[in-house]
Structure formats: C-alpha cells, structure tokens
N, C-alpha and C. Protein backbone atom coordinates (compact mmCIF):
# COMPACT_ATOMS: atom_id res chain seq x y z
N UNK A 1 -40.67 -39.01 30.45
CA UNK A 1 -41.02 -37.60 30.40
C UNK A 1 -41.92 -37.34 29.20
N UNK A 2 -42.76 -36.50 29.28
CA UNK A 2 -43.62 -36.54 28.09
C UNK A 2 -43.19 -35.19 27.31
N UNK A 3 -43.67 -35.60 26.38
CA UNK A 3 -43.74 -34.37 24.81
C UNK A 3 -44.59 -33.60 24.42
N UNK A 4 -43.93 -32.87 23.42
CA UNK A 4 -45.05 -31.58 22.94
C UNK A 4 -46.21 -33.13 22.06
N UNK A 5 -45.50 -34.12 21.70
CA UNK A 5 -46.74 -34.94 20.94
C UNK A 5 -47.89 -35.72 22.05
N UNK A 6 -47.30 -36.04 23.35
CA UNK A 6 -48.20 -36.22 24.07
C UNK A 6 -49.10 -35.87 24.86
N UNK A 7 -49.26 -34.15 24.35
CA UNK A 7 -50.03 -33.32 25.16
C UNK A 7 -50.58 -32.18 24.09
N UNK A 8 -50.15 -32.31 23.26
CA UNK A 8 -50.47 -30.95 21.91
C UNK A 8 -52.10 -31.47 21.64
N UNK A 9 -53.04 -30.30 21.22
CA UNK A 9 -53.94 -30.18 20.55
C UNK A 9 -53.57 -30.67 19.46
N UNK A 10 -54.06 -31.83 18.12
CA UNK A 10 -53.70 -32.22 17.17
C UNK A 10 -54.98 -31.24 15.94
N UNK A 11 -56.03 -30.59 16.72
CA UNK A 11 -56.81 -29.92 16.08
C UNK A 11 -56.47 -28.32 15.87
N UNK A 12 -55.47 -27.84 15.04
CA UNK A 12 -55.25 -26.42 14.62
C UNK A 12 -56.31 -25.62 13.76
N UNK A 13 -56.90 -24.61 14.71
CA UNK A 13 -57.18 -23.64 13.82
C UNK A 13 -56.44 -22.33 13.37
N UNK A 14 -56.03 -22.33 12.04
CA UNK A 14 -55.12 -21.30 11.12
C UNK A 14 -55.88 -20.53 10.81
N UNK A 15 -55.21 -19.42 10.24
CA UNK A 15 -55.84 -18.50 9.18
C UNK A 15 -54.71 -17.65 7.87
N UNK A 16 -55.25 -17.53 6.93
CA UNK A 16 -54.34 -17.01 5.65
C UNK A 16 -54.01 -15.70 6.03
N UNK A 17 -52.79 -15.55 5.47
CA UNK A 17 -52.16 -14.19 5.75
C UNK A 17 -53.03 -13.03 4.84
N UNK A 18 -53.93 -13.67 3.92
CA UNK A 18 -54.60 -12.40 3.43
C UNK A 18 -55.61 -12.26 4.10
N UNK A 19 -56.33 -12.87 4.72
CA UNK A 19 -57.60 -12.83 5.53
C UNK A 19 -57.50 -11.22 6.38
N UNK A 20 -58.82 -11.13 6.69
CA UNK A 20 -58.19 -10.02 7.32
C UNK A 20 -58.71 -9.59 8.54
N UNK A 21 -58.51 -8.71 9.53
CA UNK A 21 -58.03 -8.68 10.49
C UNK A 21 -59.61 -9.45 11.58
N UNK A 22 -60.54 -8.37 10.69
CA UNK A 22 -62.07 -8.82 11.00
C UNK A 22 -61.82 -10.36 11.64
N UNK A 23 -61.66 -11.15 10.20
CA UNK A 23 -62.05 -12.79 10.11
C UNK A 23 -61.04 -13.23 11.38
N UNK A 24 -59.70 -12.62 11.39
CA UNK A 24 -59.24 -13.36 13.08
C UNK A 24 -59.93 -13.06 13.81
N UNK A 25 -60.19 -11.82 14.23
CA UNK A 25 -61.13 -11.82 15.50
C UNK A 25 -62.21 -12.52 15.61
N UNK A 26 -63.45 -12.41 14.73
CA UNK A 26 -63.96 -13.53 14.59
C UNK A 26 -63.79 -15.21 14.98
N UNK A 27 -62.49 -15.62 14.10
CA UNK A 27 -62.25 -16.79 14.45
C UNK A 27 -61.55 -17.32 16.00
N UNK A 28 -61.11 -16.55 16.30
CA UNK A 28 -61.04 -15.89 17.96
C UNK A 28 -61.98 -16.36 19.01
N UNK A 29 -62.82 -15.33 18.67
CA UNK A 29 -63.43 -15.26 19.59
C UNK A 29 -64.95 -16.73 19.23
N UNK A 30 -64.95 -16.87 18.42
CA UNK A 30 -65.40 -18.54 17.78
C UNK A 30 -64.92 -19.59 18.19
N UNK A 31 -63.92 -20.28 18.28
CA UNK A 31 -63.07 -21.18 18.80
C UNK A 31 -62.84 -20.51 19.79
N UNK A 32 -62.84 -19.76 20.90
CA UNK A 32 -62.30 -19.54 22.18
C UNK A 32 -60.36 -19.69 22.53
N UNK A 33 -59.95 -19.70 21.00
CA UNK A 33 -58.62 -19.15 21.34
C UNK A 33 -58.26 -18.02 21.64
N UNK A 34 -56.80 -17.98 22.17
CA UNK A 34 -55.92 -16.43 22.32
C UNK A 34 -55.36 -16.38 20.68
N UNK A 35 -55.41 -17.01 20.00
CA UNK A 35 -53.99 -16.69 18.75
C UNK A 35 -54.76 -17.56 17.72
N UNK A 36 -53.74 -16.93 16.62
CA UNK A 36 -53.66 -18.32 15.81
C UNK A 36 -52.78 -18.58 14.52
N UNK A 37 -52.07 -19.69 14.52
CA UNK A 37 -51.52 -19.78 13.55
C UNK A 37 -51.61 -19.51 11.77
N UNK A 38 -50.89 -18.58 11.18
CA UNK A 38 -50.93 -17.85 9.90
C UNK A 38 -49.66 -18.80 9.43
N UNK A 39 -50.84 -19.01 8.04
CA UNK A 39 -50.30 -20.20 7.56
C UNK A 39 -50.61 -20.16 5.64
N UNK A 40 -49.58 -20.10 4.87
CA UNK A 40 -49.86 -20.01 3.28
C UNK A 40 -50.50 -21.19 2.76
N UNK A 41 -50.78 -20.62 1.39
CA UNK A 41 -51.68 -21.74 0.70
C UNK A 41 -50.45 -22.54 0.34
N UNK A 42 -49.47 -23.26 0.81
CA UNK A 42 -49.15 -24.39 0.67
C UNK A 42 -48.76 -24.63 2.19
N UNK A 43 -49.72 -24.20 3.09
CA UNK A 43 -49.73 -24.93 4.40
C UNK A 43 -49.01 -24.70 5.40
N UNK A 44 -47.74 -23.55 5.05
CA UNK A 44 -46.36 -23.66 5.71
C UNK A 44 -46.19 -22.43 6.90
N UNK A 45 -46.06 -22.71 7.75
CA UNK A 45 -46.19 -21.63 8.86
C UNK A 45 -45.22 -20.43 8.76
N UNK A 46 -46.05 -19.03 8.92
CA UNK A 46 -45.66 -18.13 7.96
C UNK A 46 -45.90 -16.50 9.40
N UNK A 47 -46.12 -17.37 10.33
CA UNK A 47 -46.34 -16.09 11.11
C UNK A 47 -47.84 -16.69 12.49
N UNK A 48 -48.12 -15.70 13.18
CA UNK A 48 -49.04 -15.85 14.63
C UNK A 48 -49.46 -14.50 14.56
N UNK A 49 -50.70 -14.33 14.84
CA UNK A 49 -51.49 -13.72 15.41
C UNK A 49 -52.33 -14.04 16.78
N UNK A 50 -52.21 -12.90 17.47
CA UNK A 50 -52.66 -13.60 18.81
C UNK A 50 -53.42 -11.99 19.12
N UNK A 51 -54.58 -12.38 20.42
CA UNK A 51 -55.31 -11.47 20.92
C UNK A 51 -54.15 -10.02 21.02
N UNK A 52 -53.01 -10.06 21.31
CA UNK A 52 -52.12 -9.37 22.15
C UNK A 52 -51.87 -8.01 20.48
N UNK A 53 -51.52 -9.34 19.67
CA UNK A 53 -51.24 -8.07 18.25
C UNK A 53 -52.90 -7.82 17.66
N UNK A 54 -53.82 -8.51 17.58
CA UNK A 54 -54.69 -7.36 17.61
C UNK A 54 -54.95 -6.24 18.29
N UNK A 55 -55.03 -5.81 19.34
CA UNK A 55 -55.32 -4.93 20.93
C UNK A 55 -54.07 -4.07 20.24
N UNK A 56 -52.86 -4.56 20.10
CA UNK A 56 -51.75 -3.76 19.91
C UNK A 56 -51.99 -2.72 18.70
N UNK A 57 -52.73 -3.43 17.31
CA UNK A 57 -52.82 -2.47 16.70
C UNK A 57 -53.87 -1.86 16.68
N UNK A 58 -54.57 -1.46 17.80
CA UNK A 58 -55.82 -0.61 17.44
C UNK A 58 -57.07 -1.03 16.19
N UNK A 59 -57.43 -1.96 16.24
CA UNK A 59 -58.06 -2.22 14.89
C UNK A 59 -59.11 -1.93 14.58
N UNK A 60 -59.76 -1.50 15.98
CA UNK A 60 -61.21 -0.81 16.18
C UNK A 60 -61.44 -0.27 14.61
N UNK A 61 -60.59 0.22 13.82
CA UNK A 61 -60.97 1.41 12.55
C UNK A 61 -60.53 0.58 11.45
N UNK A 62 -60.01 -0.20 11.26
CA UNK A 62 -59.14 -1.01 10.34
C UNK A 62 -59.44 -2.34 10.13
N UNK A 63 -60.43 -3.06 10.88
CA UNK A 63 -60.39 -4.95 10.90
C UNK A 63 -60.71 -5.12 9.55
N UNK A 64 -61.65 -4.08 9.09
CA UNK A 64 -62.35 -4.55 7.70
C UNK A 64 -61.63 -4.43 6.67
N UNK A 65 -60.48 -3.23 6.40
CA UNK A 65 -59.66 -3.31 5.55
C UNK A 65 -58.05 -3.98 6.19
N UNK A 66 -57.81 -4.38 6.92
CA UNK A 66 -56.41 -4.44 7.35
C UNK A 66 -56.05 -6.22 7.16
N UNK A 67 -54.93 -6.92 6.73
CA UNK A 67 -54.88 -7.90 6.57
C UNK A 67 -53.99 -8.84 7.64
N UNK A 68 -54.22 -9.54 7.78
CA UNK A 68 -53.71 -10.43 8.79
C UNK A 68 -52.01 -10.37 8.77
N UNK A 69 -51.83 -10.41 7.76
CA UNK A 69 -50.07 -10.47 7.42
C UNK A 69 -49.60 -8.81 8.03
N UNK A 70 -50.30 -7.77 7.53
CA UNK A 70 -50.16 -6.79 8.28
C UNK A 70 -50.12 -6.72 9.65
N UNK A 71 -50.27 -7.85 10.34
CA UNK A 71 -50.30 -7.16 11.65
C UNK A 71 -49.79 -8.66 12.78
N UNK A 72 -49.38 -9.42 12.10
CA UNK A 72 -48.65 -11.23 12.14
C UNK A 72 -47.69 -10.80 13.09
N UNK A 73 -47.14 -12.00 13.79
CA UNK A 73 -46.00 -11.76 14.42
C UNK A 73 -45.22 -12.83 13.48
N UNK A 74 -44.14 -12.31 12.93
CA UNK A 74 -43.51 -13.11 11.50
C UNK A 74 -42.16 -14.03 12.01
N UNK A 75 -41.79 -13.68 13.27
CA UNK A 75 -41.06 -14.90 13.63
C UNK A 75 -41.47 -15.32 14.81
N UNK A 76 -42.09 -16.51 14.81
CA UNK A 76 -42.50 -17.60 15.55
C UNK A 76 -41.66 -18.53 16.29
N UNK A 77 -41.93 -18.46 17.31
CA UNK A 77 -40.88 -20.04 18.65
C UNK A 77 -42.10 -21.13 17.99
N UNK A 78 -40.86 -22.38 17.32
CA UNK A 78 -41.95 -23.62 17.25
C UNK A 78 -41.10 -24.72 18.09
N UNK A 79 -42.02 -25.85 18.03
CA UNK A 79 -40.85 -26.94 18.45
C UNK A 79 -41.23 -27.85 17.73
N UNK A 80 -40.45 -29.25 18.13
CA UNK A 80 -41.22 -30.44 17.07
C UNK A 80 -41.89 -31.42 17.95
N UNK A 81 -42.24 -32.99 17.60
CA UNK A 81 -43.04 -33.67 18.49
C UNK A 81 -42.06 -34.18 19.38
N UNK A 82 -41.16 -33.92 19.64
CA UNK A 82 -40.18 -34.77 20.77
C UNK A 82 -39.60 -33.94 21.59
N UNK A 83 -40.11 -32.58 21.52
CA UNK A 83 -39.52 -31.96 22.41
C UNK A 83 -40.21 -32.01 23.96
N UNK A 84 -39.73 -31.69 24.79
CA UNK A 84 -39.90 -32.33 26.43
C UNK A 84 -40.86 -31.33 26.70
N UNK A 85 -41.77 -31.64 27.75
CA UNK A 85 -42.75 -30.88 28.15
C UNK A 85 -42.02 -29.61 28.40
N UNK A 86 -40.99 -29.98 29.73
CA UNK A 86 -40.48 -28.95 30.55
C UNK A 86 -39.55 -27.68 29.07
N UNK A 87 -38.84 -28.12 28.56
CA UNK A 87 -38.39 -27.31 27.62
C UNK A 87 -39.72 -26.45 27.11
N UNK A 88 -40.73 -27.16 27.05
CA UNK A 88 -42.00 -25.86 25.99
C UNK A 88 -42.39 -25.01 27.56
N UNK A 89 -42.30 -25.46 28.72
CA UNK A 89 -42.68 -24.41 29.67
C UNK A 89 -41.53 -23.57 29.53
N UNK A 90 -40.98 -23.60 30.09
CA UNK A 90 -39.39 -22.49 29.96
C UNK A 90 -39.55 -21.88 28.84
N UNK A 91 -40.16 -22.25 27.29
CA UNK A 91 -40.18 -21.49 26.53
C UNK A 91 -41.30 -20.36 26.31
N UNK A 92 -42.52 -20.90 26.66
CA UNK A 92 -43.68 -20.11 27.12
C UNK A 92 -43.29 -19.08 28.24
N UNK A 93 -42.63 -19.31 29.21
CA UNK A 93 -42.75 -18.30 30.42
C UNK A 93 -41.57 -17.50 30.12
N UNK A 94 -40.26 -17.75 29.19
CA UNK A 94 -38.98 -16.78 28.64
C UNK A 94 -39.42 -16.00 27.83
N UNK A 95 -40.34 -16.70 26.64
CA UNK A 95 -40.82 -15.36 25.64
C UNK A 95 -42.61 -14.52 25.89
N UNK A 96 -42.77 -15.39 27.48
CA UNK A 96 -44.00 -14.53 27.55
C UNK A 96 -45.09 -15.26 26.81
N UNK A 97 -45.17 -16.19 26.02
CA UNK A 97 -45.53 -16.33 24.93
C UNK A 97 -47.30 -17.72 25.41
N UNK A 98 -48.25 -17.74 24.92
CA UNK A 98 -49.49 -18.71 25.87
C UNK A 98 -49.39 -20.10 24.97
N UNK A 99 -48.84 -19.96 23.65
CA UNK A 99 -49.00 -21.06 22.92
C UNK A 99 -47.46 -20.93 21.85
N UNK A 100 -47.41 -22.70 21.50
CA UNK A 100 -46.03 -22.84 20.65
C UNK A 100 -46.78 -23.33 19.48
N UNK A 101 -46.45 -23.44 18.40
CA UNK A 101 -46.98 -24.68 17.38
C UNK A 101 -46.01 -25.45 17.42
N UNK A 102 -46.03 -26.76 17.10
CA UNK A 102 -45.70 -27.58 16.71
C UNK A 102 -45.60 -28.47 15.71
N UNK A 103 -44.47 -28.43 14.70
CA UNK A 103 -44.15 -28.81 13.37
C UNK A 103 -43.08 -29.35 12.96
N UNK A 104 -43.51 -29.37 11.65
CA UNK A 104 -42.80 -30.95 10.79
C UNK A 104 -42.41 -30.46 9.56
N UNK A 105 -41.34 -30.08 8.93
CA UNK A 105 -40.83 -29.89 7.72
C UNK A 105 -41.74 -28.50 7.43
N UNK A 106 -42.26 -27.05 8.56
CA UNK A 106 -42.61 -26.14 8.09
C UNK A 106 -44.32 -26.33 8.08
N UNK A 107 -44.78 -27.41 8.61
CA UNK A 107 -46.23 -27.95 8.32
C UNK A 107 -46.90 -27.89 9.77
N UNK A 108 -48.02 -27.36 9.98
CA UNK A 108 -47.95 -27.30 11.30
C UNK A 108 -48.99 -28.92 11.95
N UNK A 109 -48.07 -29.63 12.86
CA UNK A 109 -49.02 -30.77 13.08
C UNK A 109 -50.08 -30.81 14.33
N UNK A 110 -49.79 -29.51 15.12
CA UNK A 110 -50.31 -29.47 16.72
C UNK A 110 -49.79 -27.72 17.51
N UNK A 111 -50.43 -27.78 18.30
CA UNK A 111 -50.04 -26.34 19.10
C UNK A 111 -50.11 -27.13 20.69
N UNK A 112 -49.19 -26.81 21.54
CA UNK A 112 -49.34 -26.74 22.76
C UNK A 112 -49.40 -25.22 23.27
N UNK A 113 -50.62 -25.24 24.39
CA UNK A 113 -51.15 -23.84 25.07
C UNK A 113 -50.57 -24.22 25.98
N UNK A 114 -50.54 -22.88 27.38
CA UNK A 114 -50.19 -23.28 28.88
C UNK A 114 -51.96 -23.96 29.05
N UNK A 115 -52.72 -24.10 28.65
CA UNK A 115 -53.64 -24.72 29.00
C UNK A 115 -53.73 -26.14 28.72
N UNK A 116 -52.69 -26.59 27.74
CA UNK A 116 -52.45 -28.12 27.43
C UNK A 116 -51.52 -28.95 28.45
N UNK A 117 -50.43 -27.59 28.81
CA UNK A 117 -50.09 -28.05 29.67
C UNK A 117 -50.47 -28.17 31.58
N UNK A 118 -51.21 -27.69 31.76
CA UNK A 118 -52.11 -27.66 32.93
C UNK A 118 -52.91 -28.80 32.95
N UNK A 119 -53.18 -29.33 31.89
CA UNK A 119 -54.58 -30.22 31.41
C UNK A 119 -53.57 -31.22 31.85
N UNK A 120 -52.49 -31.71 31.10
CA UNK A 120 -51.73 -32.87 31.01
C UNK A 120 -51.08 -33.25 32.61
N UNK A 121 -50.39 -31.89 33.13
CA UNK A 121 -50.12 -32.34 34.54
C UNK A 121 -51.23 -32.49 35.53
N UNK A 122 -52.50 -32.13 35.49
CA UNK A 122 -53.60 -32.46 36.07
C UNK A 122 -54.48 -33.98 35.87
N UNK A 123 -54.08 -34.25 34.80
CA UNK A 123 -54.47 -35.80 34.42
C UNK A 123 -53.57 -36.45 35.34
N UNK A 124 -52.18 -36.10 35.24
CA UNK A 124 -51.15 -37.21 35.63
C UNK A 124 -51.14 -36.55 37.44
N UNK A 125 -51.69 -35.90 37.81
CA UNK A 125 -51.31 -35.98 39.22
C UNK A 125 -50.49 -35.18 39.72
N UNK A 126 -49.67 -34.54 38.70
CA UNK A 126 -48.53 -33.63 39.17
C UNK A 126 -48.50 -32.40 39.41
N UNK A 127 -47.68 -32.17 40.35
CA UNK A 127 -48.22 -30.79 41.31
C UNK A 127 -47.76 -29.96 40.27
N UNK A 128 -48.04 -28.50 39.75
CA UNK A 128 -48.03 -27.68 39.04
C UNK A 128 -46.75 -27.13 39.53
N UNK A 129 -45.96 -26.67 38.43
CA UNK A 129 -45.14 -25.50 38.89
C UNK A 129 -45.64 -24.29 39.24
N UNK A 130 -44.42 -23.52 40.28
CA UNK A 130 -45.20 -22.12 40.68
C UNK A 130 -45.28 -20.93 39.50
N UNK A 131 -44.78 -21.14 38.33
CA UNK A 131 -44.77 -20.33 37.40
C UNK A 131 -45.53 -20.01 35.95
N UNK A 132 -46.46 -21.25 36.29
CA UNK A 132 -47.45 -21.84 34.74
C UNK A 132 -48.36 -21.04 35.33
C-alpha cells in the first residue's frame, strides 16, 4: 500500500506568518497552488492559508496591510511519511480539506494534494474512488 512519502510533492512552497496577505496571493496564484503552508523562521509549521481563507476574508481592501498570521488557519490536519494513502483520502474528504502537509518533528518535509493523489492512482492503474 503506498504512503503520504510515496506520492507527496517533496517541493513545498511556504510563506511567513508576517508576510502579508498581498505576497500569498501572489505566491498563489505564481505557483498555481490552492494554499500554502505558514511556517516560522525556525521552519516549524505554524498554520495554512489557502484560496478559501483569503475569499473568506474579503481582502479586496486589506492584502496590503493585513498579515498572513491574521488570517492563517492555526490548526492544521498533518500526517507523517508512513501514513497510508487511503487514511490521507478519508482525511481530505472528512475535513473538506484539498491538501495535508506532511512532517517530521514540526518541519514540514512534503504536502500531499487530492491532485497527488489522482496523479499516483493514475500512474498505477487504479480505478479512482467515487469520492476524490
């Protein structure tokens, strides 16, 4: 059965909780992610921002002064590298949620998307569930 390590993006793009709201969107819509991991200057995963909490807070008036930590989702679903594919689907489709990170002592080493996982059962042949 495979893992969040055999299917995770090993390339994370983060951003600092002071950054501000501007520079996510930006980095957003730059990398062609939904989210992204908020992360302190000693590396340690500290919160998510995703398309969903920008839109939520109206930022149209605010990106330029408003800071990323202001507007974070501050508790995060992670898993580690051994957790089972099927466990990170069930966890994506229970909390709603498009992406997990994936980490190591608070460090983030990888993110699996529902798009990593689509990618991975499409390599291997396997028929999709009806719920991804």
């Amino acid at each position: 059965m495979k893992t969040a390590k055999d299917i995770m993006s090993r390339t994370v793009v983060s951003i600092s909780p002071e950054a501000l709201l501007q520079d996510a969107m930006d980095l957003i819509l730059e990398c062609g992610v939904s989210g992204l991991p908020v992360v302190d200057s000693q590396g340690d995963l500290v919160g998510i921002i995703s398309e969903a909490d920008l839109c939520l807070q109206g930022v149209q008036n605010s990106a330029v002064t408003q800071s990323v930590e202001e507007c974070m989702t501050r508790v995060v679903s992670t898993v580690d590298e051994n957790a089972h594919v099927d466990t990170i689907v069930e966890m994506l489709l229970g909390k709603n949620i498009r992406r997990v990170p994936v980490v190591a002592n608070q460090k983030i080493v990888g993110i699996v998307s529902r798009r990593d996982i689509v990618r991975a059962m499409s390599e291997a042949g396997d028929a999709l569930p009806d719920r991804v």
